[in-house]
PDB file of N, CA and C in Angstrom:
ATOM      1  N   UNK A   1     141.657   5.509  38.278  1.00  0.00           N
ATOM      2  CA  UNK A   1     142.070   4.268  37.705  1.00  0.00           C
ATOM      3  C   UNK A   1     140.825   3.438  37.453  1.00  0.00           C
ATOM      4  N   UNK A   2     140.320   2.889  36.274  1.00  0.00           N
ATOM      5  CA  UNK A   2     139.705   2.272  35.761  1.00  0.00           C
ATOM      6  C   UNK A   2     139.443   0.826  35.874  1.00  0.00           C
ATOM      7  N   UNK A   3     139.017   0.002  36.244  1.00  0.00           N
ATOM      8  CA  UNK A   3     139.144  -1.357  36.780  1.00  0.00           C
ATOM      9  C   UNK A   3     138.100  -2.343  36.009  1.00  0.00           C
ATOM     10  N   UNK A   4     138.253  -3.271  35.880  1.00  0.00           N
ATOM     11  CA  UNK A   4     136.869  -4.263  35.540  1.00  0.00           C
ATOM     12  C   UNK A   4     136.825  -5.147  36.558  1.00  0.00           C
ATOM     13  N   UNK A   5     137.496  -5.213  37.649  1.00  0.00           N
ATOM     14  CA  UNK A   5     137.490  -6.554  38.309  1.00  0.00           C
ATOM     15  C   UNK A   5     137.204  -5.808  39.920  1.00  0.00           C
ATOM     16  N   UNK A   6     135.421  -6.226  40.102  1.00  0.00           N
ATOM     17  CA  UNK A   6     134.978  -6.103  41.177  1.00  0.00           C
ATOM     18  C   UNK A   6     135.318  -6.391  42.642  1.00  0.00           C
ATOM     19  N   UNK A   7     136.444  -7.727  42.486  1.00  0.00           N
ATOM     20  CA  UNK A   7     136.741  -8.153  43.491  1.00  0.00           C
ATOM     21  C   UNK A   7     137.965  -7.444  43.981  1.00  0.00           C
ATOM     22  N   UNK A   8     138.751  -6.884  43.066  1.00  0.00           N
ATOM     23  CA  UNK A   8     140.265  -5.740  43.595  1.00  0.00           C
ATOM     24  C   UNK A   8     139.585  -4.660  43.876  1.00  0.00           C
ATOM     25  N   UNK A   9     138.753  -4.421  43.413  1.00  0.00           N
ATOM     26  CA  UNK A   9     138.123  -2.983  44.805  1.00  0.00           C
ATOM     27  C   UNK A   9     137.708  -3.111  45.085  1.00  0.00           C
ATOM     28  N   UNK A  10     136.647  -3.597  45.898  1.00  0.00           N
ATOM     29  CA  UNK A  10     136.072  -4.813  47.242  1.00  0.00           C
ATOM     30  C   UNK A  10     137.857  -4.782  48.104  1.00  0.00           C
ATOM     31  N   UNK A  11     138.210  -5.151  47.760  1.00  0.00           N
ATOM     32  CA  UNK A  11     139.402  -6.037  48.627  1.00  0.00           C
ATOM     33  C   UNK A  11     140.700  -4.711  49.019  1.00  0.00           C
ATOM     34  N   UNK A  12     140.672  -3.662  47.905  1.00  0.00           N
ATOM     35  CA  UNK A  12     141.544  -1.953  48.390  1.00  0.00           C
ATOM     36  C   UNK A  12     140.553  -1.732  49.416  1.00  0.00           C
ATOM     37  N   UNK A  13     139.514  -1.486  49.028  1.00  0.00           N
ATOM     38  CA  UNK A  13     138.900  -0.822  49.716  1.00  0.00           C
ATOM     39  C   UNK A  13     138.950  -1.260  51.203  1.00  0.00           C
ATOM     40  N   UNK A  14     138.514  -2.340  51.418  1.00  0.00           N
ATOM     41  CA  UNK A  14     138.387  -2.913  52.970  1.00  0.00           C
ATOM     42  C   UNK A  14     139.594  -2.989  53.264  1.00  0.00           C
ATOM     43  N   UNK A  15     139.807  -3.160  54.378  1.00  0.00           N
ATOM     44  CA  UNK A  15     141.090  -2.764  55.690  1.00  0.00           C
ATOM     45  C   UNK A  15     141.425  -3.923  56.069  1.00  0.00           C
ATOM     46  N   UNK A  16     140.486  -5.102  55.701  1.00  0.00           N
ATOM     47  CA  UNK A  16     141.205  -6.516  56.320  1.00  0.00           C
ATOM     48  C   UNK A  16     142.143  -6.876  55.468  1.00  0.00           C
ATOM     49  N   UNK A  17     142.824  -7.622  56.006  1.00  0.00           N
ATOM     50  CA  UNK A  17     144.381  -8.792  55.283  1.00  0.00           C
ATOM     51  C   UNK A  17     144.183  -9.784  56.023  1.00  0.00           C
ATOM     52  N   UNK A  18     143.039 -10.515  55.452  1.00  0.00           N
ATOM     53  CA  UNK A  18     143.100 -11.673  55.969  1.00  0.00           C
ATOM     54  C   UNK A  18     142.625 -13.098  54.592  1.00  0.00           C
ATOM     55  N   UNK A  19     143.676 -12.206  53.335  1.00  0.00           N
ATOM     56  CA  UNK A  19     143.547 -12.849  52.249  1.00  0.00           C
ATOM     57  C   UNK A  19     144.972 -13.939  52.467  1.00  0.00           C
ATOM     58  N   UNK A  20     144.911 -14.947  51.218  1.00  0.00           N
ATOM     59  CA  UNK A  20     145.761 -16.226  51.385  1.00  0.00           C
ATOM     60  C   UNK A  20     146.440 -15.460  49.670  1.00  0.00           C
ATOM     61  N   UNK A  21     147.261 -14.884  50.351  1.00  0.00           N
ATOM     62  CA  UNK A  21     147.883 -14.335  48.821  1.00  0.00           C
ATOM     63  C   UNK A  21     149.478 -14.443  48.961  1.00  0.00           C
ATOM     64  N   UNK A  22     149.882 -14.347  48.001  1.00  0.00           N
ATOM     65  CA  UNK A  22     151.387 -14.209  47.911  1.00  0.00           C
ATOM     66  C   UNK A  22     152.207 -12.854  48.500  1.00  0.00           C
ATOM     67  N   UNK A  23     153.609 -12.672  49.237  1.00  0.00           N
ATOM     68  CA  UNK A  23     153.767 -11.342  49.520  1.00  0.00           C
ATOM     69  C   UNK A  23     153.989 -10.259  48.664  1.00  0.00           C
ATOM     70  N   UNK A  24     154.210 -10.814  47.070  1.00  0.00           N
ATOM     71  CA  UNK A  24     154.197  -9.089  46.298  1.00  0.00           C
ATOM     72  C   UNK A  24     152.767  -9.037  45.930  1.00  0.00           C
ATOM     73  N   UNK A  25     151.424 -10.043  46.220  1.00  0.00           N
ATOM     74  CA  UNK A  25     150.388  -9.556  45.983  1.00  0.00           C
ATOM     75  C   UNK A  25     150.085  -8.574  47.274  1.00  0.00           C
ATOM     76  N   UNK A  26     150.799  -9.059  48.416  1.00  0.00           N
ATOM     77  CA  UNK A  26     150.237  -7.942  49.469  1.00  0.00           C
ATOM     78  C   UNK A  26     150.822  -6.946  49.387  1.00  0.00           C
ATOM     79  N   UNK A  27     151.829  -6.727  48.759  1.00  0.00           N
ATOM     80  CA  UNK A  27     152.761  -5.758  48.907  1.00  0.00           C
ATOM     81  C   UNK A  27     152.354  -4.878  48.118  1.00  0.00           C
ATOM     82  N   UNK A  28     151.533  -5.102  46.560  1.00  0.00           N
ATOM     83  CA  UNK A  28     150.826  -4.527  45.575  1.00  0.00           C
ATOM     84  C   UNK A  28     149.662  -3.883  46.015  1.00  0.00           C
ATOM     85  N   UNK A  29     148.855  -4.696  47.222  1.00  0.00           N
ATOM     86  CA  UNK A  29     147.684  -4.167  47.301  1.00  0.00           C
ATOM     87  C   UNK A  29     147.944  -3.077  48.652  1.00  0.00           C
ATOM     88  N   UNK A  30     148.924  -3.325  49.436  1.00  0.00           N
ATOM     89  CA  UNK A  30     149.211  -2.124  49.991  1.00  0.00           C
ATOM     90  C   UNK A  30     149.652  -0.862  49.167  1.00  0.00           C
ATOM     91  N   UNK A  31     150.492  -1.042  48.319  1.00  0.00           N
ATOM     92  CA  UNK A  31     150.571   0.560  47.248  1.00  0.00           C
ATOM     93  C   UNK A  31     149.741   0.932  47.472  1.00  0.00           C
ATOM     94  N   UNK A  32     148.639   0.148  46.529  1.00  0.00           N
ATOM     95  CA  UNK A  32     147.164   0.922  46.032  1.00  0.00           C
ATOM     96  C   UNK A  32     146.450   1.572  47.071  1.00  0.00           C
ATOM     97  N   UNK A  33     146.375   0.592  47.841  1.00  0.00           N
ATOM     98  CA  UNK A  33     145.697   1.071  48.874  1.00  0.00           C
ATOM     99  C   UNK A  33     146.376   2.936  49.663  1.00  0.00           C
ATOM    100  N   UNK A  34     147.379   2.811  50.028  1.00  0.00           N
ATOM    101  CA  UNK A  34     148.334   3.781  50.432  1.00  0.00           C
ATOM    102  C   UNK A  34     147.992   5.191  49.271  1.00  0.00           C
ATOM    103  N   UNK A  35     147.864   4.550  48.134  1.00  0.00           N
ATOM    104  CA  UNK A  35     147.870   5.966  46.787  1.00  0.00           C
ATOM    105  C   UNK A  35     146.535   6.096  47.032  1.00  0.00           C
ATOM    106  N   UNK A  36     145.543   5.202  47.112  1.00  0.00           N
ATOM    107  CA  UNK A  36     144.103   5.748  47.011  1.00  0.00           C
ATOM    108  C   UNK A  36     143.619   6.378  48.555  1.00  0.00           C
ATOM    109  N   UNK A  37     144.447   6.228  49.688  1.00  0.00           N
ATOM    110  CA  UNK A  37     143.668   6.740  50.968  1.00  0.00           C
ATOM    111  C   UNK A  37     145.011   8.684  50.824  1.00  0.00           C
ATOM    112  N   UNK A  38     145.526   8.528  49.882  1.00  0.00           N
ATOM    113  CA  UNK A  38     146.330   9.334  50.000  1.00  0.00           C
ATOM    114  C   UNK A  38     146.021  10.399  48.838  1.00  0.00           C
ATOM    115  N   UNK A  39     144.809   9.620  47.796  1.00  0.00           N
ATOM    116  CA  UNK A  39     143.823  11.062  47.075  1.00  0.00           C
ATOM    117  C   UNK A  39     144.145  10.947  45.889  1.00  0.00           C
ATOM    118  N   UNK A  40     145.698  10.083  45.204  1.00  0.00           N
ATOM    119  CA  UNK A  40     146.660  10.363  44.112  1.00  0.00           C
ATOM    120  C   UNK A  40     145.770   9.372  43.327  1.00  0.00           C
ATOM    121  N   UNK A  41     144.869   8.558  43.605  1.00  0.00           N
ATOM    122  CA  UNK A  41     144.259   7.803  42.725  1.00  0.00           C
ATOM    123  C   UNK A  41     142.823   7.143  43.159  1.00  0.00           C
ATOM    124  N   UNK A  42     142.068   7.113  42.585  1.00  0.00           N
ATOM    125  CA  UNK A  42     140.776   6.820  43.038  1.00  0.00           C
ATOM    126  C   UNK A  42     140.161   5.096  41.699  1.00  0.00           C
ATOM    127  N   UNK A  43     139.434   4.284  42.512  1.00  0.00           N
ATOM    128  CA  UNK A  43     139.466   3.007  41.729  1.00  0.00           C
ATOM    129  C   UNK A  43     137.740   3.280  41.565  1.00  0.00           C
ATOM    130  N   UNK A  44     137.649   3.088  40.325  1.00  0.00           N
ATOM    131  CA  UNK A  44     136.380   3.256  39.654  1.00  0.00           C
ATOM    132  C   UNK A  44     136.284   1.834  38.555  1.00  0.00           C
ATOM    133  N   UNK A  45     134.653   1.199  39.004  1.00  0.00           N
ATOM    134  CA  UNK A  45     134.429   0.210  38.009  1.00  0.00           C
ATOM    135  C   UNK A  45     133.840   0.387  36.676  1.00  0.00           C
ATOM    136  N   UNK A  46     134.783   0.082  35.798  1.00  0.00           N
ATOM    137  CA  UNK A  46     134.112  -0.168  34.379  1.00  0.00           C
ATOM    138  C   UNK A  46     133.594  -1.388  33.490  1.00  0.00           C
ATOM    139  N   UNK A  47     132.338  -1.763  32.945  1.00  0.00           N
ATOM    140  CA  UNK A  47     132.227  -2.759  32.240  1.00  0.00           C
ATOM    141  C   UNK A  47     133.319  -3.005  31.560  1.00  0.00           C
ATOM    142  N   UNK A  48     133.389  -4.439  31.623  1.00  0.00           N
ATOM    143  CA  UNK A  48     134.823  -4.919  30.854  1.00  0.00           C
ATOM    144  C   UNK A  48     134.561  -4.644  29.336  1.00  0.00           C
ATOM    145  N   UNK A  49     133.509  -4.487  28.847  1.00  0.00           N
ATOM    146  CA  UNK A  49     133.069  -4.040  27.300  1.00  0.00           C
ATOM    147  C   UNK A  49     133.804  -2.668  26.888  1.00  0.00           C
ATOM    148  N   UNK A  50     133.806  -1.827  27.923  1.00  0.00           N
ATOM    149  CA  UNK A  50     133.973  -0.681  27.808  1.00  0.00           C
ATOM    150  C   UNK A  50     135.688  -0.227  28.463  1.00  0.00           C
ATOM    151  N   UNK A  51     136.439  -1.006  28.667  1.00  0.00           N
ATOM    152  CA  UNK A  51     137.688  -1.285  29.137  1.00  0.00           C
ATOM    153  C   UNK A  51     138.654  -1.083  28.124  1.00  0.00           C
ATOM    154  N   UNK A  52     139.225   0.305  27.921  1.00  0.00           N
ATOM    155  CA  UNK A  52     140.343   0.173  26.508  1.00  0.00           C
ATOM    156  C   UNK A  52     141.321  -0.318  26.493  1.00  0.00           C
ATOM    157  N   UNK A  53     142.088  -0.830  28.238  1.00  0.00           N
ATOM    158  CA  UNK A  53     143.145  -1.789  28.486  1.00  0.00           C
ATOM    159  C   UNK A  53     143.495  -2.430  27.358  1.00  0.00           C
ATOM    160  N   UNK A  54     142.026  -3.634  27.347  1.00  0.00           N
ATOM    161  CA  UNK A  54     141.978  -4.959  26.941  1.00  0.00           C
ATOM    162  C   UNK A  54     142.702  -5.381  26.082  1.00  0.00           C
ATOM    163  N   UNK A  55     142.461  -4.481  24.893  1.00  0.00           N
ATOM    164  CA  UNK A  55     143.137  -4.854  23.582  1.00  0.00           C
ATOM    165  C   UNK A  55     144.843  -5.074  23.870  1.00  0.00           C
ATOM    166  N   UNK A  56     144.944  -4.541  24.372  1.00  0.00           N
ATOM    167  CA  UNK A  56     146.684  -4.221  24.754  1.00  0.00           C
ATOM    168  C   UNK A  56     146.853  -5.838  25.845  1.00  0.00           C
ATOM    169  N   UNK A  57     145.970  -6.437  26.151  1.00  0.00           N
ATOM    170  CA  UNK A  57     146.358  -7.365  27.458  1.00  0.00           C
ATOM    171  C   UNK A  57     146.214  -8.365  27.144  1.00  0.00           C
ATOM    172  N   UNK A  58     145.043  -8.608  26.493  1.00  0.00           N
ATOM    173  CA  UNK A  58     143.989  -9.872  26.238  1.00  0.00           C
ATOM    174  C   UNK A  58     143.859 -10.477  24.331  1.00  0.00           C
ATOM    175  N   UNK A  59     143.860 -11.088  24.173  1.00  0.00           N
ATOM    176  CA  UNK A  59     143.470 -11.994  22.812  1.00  0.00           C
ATOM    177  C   UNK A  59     141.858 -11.167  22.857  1.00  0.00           C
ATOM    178  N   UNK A  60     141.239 -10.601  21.614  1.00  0.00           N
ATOM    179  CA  UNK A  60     140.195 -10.269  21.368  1.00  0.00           C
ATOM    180  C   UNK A  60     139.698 -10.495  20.374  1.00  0.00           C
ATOM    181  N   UNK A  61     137.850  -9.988  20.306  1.00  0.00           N
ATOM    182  CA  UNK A  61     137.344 -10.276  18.790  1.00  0.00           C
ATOM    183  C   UNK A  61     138.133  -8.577  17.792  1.00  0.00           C
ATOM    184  N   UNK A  62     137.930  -8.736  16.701  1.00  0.00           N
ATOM    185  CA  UNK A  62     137.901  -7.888  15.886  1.00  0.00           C
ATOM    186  C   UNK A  62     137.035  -6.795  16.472  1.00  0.00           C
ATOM    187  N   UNK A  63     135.960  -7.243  16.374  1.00  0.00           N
ATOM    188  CA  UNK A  63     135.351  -6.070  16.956  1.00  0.00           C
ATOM    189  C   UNK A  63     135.213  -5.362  18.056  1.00  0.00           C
ATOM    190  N   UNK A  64     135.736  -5.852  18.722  1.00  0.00           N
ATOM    191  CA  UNK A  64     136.074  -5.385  20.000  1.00  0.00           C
ATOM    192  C   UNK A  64     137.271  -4.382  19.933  1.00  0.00           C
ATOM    193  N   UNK A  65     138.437  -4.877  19.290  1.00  0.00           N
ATOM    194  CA  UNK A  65     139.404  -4.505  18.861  1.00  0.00           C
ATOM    195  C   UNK A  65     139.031  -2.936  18.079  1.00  0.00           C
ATOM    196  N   UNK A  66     138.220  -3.104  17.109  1.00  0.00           N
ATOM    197  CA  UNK A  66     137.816  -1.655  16.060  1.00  0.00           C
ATOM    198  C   UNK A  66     137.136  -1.173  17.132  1.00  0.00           C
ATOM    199  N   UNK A  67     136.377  -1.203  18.096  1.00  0.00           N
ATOM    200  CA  UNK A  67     135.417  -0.239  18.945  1.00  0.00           C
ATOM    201  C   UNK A  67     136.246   0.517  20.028  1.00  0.00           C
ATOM    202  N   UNK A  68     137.394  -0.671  20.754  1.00  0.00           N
ATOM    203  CA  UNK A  68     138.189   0.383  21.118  1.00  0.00           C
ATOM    204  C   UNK A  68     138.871   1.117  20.754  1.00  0.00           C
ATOM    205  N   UNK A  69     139.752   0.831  19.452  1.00  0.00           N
ATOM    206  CA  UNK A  69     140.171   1.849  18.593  1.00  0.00           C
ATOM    207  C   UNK A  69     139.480   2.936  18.452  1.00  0.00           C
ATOM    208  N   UNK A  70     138.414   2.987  17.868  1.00  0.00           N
ATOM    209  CA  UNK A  70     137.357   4.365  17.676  1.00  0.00           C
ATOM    210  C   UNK A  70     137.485   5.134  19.147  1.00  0.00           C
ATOM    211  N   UNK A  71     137.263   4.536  20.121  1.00  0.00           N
ATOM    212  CA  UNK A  71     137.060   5.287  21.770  1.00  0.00           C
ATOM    213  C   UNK A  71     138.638   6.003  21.557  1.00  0.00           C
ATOM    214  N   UNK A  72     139.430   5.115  21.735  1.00  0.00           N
ATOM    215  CA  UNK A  72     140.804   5.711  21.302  1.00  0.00           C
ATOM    216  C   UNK A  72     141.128   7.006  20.907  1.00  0.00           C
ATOM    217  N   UNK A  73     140.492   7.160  19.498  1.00  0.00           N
ATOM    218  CA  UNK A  73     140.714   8.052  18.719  1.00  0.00           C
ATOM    219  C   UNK A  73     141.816   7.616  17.995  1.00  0.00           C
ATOM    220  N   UNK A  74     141.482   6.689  17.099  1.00  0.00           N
ATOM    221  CA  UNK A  74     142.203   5.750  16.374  1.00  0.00           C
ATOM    222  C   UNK A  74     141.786   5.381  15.063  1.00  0.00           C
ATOM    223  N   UNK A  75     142.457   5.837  14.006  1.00  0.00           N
ATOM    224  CA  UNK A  75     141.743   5.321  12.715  1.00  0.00           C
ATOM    225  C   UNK A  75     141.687   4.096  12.460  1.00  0.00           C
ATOM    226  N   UNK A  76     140.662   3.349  12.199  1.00  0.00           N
ATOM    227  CA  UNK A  76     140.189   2.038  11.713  1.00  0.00           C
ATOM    228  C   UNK A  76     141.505   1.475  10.463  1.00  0.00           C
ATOM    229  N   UNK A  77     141.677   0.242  10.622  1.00  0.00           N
ATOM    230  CA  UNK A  77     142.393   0.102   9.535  1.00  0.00           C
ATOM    231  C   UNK A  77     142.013  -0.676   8.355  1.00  0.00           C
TER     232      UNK A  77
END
């Protein structure tokens, strides 16, 4: 699993809960946690430049937009 945000794997990774979060945020970060000590998924950081999510999540430039397309394997339009 692909990530841009340094601080959610920092925070799977370590074993403390001694965050001020809501209970389906703890409840979320226990999944992860549970799937990744269990092998079914491993959290790897990617520059957010390089993140093909984005387009699908976020308001973007154009070009950002055509570059992930290309990674895609997506014809330009």
């Amino acid at each position: 699993m692909n990530c841009d945000n340094q601080t959610v794997i920092v925070k799977v990774n370590s074993s403390k809960d001694n965050m001020k979060s809501s209970r389906h945020v703890k409840r979320r970060l226990k999944s992860v946690r549970k799937l990744r000590n269990s092998g079914v998924i491993t959290l790897d950081y990617i520059q957010t430049a390089r993140n093909l999510a984005d387009p699908f999540t976020k308001g973007l430039s154009r070009n950002v937009i055509d570059n992930a397309s290309k990674e895609m394997g997506l014809r330009p339009m």
